[in-house]
Protein backbone atom coordinates (compact mmCIF):
# COMPACT_ATOMS: atom_id res chain seq x y z
CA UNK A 1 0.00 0.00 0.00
CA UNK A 2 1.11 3.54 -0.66
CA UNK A 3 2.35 5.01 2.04
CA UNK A 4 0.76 8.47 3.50
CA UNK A 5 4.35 10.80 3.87
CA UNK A 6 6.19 9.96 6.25
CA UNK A 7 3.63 9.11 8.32
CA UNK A 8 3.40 5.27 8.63
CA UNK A 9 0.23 5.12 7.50
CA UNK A 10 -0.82 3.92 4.12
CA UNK A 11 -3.24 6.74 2.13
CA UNK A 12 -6.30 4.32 2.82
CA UNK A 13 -5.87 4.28 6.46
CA UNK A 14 -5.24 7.91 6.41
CA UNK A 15 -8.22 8.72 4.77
CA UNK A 16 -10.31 6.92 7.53
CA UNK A 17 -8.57 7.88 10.63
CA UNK A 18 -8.13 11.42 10.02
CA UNK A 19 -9.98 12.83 6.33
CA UNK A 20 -12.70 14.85 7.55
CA UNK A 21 -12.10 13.57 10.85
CA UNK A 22 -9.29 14.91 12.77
CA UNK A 23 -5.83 17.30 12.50
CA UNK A 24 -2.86 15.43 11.81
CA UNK A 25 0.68 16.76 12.41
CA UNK A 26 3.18 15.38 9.57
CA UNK A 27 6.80 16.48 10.50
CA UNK A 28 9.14 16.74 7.20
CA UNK A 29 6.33 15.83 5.14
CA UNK A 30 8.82 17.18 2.29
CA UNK A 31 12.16 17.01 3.80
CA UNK A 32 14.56 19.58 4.07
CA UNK A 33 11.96 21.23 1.84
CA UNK A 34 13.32 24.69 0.07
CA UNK A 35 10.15 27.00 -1.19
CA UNK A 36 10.84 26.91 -5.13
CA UNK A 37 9.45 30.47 -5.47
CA UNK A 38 11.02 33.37 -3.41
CA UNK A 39 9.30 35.36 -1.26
CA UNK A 40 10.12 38.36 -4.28
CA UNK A 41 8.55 36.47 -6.89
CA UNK A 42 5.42 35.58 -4.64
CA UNK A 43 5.16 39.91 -4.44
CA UNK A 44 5.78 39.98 -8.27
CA UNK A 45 2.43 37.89 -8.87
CA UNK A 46 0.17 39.86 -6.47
CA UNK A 47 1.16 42.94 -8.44
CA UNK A 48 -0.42 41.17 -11.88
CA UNK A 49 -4.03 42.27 -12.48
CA UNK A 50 -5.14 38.69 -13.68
CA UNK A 51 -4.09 36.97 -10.34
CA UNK A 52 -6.13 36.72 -7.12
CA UNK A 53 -4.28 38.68 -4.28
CA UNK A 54 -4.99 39.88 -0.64
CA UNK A 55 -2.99 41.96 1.81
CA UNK A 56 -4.06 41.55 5.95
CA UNK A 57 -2.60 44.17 7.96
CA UNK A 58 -3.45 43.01 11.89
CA UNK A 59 -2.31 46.44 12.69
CA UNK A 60 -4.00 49.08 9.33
CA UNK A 61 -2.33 51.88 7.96
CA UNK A 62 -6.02 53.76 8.46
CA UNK A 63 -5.82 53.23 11.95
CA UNK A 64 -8.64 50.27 11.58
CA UNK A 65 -7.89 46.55 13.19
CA UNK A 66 -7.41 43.87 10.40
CA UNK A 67 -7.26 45.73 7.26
CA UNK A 68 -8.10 43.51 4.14
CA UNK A 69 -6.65 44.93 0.89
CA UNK A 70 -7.15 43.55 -2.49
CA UNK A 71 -4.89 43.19 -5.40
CA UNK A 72 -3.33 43.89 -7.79
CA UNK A 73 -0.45 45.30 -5.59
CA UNK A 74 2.52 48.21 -6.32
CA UNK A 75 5.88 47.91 -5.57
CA UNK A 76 5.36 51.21 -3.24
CA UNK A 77 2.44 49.13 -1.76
CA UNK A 78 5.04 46.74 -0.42
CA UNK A 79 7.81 49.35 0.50
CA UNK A 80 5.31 51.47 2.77
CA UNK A 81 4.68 47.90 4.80
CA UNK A 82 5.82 47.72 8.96
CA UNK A 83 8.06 45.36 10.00
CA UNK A 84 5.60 43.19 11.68
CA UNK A 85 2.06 41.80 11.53
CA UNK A 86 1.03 41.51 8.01
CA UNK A 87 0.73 38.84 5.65
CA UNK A 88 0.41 38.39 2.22
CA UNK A 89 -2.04 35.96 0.25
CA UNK A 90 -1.79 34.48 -3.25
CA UNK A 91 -4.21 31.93 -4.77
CA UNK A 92 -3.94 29.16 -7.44
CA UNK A 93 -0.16 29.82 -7.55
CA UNK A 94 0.24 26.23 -8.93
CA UNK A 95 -1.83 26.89 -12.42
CA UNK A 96 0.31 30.70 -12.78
CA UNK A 97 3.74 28.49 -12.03
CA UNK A 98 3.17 25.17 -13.17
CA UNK A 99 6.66 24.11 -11.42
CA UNK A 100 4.99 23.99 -8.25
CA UNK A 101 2.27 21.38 -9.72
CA UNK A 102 4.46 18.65 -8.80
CA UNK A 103 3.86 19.52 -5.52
CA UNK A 104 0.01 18.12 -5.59
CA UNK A 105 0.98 14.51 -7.04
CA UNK A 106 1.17 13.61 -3.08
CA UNK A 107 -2.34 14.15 -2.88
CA UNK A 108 -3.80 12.04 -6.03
CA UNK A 109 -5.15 9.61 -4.49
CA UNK A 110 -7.85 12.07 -3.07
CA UNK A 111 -10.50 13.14 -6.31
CA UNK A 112 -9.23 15.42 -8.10
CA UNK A 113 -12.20 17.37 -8.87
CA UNK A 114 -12.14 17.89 -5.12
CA UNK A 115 -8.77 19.94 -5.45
CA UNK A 116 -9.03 23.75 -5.12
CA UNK A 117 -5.87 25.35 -4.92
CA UNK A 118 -2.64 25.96 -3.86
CA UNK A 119 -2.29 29.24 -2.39
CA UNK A 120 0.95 30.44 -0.86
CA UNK A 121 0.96 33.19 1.75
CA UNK A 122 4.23 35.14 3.01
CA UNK A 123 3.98 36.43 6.32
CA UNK A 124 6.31 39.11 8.61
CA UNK A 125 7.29 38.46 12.07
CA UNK A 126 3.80 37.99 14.10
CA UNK A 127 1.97 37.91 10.87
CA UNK A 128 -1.33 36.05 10.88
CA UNK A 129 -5.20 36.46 9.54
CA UNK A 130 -6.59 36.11 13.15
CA UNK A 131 -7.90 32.62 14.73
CA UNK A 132 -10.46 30.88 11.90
CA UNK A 133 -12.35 28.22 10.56
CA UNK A 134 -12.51 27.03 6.90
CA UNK A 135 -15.35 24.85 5.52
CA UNK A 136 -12.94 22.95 3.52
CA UNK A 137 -10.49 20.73 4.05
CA UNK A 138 -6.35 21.91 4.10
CA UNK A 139 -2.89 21.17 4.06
CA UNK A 140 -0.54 23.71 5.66
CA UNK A 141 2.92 22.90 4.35
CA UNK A 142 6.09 25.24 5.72
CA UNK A 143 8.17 26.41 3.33
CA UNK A 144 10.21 28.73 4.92
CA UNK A 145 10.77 30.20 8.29
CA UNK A 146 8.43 28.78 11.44
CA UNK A 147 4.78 29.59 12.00
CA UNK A 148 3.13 28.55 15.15
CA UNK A 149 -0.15 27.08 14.80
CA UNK A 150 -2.82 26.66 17.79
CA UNK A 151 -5.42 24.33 16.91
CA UNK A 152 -9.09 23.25 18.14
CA UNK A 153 -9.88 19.61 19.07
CA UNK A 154 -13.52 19.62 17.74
CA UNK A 155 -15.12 21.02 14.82
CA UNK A 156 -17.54 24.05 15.23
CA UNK A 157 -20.13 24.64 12.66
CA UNK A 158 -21.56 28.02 13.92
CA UNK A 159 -18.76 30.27 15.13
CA UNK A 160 -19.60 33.52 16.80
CA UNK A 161 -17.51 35.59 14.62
CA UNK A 162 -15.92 39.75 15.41
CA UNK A 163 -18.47 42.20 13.99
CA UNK A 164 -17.37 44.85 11.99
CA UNK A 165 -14.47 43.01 10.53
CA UNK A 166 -13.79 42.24 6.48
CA UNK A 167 -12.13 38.66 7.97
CA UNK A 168 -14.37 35.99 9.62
CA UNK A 169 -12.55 36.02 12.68
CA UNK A 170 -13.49 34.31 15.44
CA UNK A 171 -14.79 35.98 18.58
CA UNK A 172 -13.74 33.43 21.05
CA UNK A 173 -10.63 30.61 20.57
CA UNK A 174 -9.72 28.12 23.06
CA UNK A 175 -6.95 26.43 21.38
CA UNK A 176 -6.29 22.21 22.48
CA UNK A 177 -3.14 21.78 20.67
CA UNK A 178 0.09 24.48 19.88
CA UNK A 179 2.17 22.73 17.39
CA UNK A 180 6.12 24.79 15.75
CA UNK A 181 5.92 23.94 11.97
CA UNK A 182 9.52 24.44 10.57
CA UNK A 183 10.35 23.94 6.93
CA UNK A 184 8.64 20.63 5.53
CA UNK A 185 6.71 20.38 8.33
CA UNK A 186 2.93 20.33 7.38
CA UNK A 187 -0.48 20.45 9.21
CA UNK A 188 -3.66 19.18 8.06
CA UNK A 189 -6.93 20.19 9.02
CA UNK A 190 -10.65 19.33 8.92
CA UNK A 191 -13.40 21.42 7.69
CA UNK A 192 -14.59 23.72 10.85
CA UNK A 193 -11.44 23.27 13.23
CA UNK A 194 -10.31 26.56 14.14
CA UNK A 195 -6.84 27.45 14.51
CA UNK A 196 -4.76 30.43 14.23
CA UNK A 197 -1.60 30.40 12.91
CA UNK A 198 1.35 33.31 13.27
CA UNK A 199 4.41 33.61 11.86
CA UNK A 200 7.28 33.23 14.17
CA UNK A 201 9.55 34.63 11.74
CA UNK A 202 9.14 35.40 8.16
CA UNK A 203 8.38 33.09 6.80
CA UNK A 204 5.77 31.70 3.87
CA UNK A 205 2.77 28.61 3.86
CA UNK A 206 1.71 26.49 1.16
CA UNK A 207 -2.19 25.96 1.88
CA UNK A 208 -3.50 22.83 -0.39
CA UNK A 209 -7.62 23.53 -0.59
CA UNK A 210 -9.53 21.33 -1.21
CA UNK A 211 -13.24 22.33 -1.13
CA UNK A 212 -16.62 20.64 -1.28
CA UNK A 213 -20.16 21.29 -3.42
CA UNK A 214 -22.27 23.05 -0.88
CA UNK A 215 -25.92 21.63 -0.54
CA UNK A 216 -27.60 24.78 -1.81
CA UNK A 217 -25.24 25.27 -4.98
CA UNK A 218 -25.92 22.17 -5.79
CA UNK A 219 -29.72 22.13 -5.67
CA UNK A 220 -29.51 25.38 -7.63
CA UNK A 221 -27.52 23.32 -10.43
CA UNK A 222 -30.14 20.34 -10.30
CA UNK A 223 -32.74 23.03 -10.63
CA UNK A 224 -31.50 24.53 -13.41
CA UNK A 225 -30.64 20.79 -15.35
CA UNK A 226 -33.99 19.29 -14.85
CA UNK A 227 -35.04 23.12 -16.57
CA UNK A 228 -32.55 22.52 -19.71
CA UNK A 229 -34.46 19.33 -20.03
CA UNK A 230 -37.82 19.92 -19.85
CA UNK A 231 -38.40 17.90 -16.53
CA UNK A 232 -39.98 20.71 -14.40
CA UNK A 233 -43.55 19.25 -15.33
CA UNK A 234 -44.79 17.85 -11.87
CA UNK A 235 -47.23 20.27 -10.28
CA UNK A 236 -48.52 20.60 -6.50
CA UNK A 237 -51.63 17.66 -6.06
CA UNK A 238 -53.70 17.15 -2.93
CA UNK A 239 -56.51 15.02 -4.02
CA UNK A 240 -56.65 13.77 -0.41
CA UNK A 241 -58.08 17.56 0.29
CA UNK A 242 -60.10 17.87 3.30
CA UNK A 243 -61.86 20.59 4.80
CA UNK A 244 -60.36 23.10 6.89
CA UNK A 245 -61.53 25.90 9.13
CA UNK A 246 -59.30 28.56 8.00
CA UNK A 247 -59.03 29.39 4.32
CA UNK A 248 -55.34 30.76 4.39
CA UNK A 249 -53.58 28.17 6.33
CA UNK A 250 -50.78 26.39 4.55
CA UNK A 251 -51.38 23.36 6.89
CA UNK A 252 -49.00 20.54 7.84
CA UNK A 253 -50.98 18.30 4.97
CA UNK A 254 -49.79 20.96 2.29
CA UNK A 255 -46.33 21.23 3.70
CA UNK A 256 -45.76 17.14 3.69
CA UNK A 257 -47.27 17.01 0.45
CA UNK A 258 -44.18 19.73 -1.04
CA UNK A 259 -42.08 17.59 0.69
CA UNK A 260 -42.92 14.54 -1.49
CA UNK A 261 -43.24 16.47 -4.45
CA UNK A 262 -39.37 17.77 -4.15
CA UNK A 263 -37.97 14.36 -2.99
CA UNK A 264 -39.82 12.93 -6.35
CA UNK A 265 -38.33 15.77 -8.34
CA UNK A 266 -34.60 14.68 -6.59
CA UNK A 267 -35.78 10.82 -7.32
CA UNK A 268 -36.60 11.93 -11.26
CA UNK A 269 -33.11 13.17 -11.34
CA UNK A 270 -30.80 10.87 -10.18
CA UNK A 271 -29.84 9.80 -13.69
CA UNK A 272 -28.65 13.44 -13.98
CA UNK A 273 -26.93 14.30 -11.15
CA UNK A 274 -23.35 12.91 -12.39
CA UNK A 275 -23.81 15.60 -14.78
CA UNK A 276 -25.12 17.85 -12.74
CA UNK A 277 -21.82 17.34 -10.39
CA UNK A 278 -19.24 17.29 -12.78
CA UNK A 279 -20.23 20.58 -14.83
CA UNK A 280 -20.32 22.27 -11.72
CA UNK A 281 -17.06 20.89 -10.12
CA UNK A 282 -15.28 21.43 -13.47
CA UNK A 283 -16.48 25.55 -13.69
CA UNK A 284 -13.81 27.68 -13.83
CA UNK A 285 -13.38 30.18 -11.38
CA UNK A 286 -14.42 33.96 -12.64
CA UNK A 287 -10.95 35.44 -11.36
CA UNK A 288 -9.15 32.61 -14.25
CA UNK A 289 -11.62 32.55 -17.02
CA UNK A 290 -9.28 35.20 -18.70
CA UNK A 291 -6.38 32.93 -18.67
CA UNK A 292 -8.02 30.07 -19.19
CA UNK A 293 -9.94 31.11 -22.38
CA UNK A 294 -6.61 32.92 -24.24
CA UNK A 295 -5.39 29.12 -24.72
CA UNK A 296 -8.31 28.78 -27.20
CA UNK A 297 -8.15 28.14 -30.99
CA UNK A 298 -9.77 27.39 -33.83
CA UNK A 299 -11.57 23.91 -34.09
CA UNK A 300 -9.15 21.77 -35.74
CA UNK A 301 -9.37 18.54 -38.01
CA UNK A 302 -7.91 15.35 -37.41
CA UNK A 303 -5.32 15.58 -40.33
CA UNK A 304 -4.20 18.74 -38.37
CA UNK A 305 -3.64 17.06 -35.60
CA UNK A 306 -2.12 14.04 -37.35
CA UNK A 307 0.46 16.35 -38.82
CA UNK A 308 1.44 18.09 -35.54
CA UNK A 309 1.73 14.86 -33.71
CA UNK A 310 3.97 13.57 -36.27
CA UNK A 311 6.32 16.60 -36.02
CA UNK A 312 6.83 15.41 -32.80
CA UNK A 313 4.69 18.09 -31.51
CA UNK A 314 2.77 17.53 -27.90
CA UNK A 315 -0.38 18.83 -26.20
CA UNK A 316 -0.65 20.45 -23.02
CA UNK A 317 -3.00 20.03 -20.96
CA UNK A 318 -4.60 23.78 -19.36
CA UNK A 319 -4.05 24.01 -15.89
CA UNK A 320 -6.73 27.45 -15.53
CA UNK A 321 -9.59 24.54 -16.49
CA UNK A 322 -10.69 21.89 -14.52
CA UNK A 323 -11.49 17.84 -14.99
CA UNK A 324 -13.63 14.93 -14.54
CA UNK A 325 -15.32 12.68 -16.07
CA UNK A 326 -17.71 9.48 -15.40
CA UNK A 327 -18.95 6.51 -16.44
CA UNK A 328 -21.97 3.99 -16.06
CA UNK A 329 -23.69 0.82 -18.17
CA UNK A 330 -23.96 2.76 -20.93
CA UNK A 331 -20.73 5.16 -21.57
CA UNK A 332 -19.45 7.75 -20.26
CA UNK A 333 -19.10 11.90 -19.37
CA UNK A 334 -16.17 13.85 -19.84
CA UNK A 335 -16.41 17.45 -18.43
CA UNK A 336 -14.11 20.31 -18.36
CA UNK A 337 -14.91 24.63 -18.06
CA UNK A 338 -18.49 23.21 -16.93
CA UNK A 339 -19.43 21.80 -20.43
CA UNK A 340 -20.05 17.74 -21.01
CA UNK A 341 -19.22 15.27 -23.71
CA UNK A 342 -20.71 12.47 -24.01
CA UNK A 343 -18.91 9.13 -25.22
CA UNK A 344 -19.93 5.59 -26.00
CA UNK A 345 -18.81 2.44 -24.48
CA UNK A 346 -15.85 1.81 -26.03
CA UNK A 347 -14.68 5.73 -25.30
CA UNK A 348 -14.93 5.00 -21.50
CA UNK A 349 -11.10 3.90 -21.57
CA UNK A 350 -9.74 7.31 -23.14
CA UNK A 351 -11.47 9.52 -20.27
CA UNK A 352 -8.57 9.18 -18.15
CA UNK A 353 -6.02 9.75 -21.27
CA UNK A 354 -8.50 12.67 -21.50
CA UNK A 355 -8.87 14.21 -18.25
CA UNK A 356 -5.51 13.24 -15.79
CA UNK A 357 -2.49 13.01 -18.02
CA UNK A 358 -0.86 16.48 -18.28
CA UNK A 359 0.87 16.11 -21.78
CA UNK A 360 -0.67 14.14 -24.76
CA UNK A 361 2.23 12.66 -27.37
CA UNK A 362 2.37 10.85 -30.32
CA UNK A 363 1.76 7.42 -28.76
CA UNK A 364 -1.61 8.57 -26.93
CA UNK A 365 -2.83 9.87 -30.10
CA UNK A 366 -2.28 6.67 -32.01
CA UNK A 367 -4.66 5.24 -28.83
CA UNK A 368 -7.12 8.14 -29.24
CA UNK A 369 -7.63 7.57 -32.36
CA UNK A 370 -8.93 4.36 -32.54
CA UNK A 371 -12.30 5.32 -31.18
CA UNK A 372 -13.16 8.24 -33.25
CA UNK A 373 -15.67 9.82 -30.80
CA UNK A 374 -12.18 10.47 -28.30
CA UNK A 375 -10.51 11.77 -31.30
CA UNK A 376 -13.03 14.68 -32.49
CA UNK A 377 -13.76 15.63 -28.49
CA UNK A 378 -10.07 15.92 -28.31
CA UNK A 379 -10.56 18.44 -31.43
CA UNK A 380 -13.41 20.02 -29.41
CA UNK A 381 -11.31 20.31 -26.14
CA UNK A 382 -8.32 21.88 -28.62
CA UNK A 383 -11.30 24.63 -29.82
CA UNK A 384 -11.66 25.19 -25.88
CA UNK A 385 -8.71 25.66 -24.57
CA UNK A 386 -8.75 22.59 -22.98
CA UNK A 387 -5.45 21.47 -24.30
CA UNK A 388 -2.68 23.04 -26.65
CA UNK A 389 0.28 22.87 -28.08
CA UNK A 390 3.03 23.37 -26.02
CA UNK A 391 5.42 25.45 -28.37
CA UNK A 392 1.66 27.69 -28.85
CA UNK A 393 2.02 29.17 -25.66
C-alpha cells in the first residue's frame, strides 16, 4: 500500500482515521523542503491584475484593526509595509507556475475534482489572519521560516464571529493543541477546526484547498438541469383535500405534500446528477476565465492534428480549467470549463487519457484515435482551450 508521507500510515488508512475527521501533524512531510518560489517572486504575482491577491494588515495603515486589501499590488504598496504583523495571500499559484504542480501529485489519491488550490501566503514576524475556521479541508505545508499554529480539538459549525471586521474572525478561541511547523513540516486540518496560525519569523505557507459542493449550490444546479431538459412538469396535487376551518392556512398536509413532491423531483433526477456534479465541479473560477480562455483556438481537423503529432509536436493540458469525467452501463461523461461530452462504451477507456495526463504525445494519439468519438472531443477540447500545443504558448 502507498504510504501516506512519512507518516506510517498507508493513504487508505489515512483517509479513515483522520480525512474529515481529525488534525494530523506530519513532521518533514517534504524534507529539508526549500520553497521553489522566493518570497520576491510571490510579491511579483500579487502585483499582476489577472491573479487573485490579498494583503491583511493586523495592525491598518487607516488606523482600523485587520485591514483587508485587495490586489493587484505596487511595488510602493510593499515598500510602505511595517516590519511586523502583516501577511500576504496568493491563490492558485500552482496553475500561474506550473513548477509547483508537482507539488500536488502527493495528494492524487484524493478526487481530483475535489482539489481547489494551492495558495501560498508570506507572512512578517507575528503575521497572521486572526484565529479561523474554513469549511474545507487543508494542508498547511512550511516552506520557509516557522509559523506557530494553535489548533481546536472539535469542529464548530456556527462560530460567533468579530463584527465589523472584512475577515471571519473568530470571537472566542480556546486552542487544544500548539504545534512549531519548521520547513517541511505540514499540518492538516478538517473542515470547521479553528486554529490560528502566526508567523514566528518570516516566513511563507503552502495551503492545499480542497473544497466541497455546498448543498444549496448544488440544488440550484439540479434546478437549473432538470429546466434545460424539460423535466420541471410535476405540479402541486392534494386530491386527499379535506376541509379546513381557515381558508389561508398552509397546513401541515400541504407542507408534507411539497415535501414529497421535491424528494420525487430529486428521485426523477438521479440519472442526472453525475452531470449535474461534474459541470459544476469542473467551472472555472471567474478570477481565471481570462487565462483560461486565451489558450483557445480554432476547431481543428484530425489531419491537423495528425500532422502536428507527427512533427513530434505535444499537447498540453490547461491548468486554468478543470477535470472529470464518469462513467456507467452505458458510456461515459467527460467534463471540463463546466461543459459535457458524451462518449460511447468503447470511449470509456480514453477519459482518463482525457482528463488526468498532463501532456498528450504521439503514442496517446495513435490510442485516441482508434475510437473516433475520443478523437473529435479531443478536437473540441483543442477549440476550448482545454489542451494546446506546447510550443503555442
Amino acid at each position: 500500500m502507498t504510504q501516506f508521507f512519512n507518516t506510517g500510515l498507508s493513504q487508505q488508512q489515512f483517509l479513515q482515521q483522520y480525512w474529515q475527521k481529525k488534525p494530523l501533524l506530519i513532521r518533514q512531510a517534504y524534507p529539508a523542503f526549500e520553497s521553489p518560489i522566493l518570497a520576491e517572486e510571490l510579491a511579483g504575482l500579487a502585483c499582476e491584475p489577472e491573479i487573485e491577491s490579498r494583503l491583511i494588515e493586523e495592525h491598518g495603515r487607516n488606523g482600523n484593526t485587520w485591514q483587508v486589501s485587495t490586489g493587484p499590488f505596487s511595488a510602493s504598496t510593499f515598500s510602505q509595509l511595517p516590519e511586523s504583523h502583516w501577511t500576504l495571500l496568493v491563490q492558485d499559484v500552482d496553475k500561474h507556475v506550473p513548477e509547483l504542480q508537482n507539488l500536488l501529485d502527493a495528494f492524487s489519491f484524493i478526487p481530483e475534482w475535489r482539489r481547489d488550490d494551492l495558495m501560498i501566503s508570506y507572512a512578517s514576524a507575528a503575521g497572521g489572519v486572526g484565529p479561523h475556521t474554513d469549511a474545507y479541508d487543508v494542508f498547511l505545508l512550511q516552506a520557509m521560516g516557522a509559523r506557530r499554529w494553535q489548533i481546536g480539538d472539535q469542529p464548530i459549525h456556527e462560530a460567533k464571529l468579530i463584527d465589523g471586521l472584512d475577515l471571519q474572525i473568530l470571537a472566542e478561541f480556546s486552542p487544544e493543541q500548539c504545534w512549531d511547523l519548521q520547513p517541511g513540516d505540514m499540518l492538516y486540518l478538517p473542515p470547521h477546526f479553528a486554529h490560528h496560525g502566526v508567523a514566528l519569523d518570516e516566513c511563507m505557507t503552502y495551503s492545499f484547498g480542497f473544497r466541497a459542493p455546498g448543498s444549496v449550490d448544488m440544488l440550484d444546479a439540479l434546478v437549473n438541469t432538470l429546466l434545460e431538459q424539460g423535466l420541471d412538469k410535476a405540479r402541486y396535487q392534494d386530491p386527499d383535500l379535506v376541509l379546513n376551518l381557515h381558508s389561508a392556512e398552509i397546513d401541515r398536509d400541504a407542507v408534507a405534500r411539497l415535501k414529497q413532491l421535491l424528494h420525487q423531483a430529486i428521485d426523477q433526477a438521479v440519472p442526472q446528477l453525475a452531470t449535474v456534479l461534474g459541470r459544476f465541479v469542473t467551472e472555472t473560477k471567474p478570477s481565471l476565465a481570462a487565462i483560461a480562455a486565451e489558450a483557445r483556438s480554432d476547431l481543428p481537423g484530425i489531419d491537423e492534428l495528425n500532422s502536428h503529432f507527427d512533427a513530434g509536436a505535444v499537447l498540453q493540458r490547461n491548468a486554468y480549467y478543470r477535470f472529470a469525467w464518469t462513467a456507467n452501463a452505458m458510456g461515459g461523461q467527460l467534463f471540463v470549463a463546466g461543459e459535457s461530452y458524451l462518449v460511447d462504451l468503447h470511449g470509456v477507456a480514453n477519459l482518463p487519457r482525457l482528463t488526468e495526463h498532463a501532456t498528450l504525445n504521439a503514442a496517446d494519439w495513435q490510442s485516441l484515435q482508434r475510437d473516433a468519438q475520443s478523437a473529435h472531443i479531443l478536437c473540441q477540447l483543442i477549440a476550448l482551450g482545454g489542451w494546446f500545443w506546447q510550443d503555442a504558448v
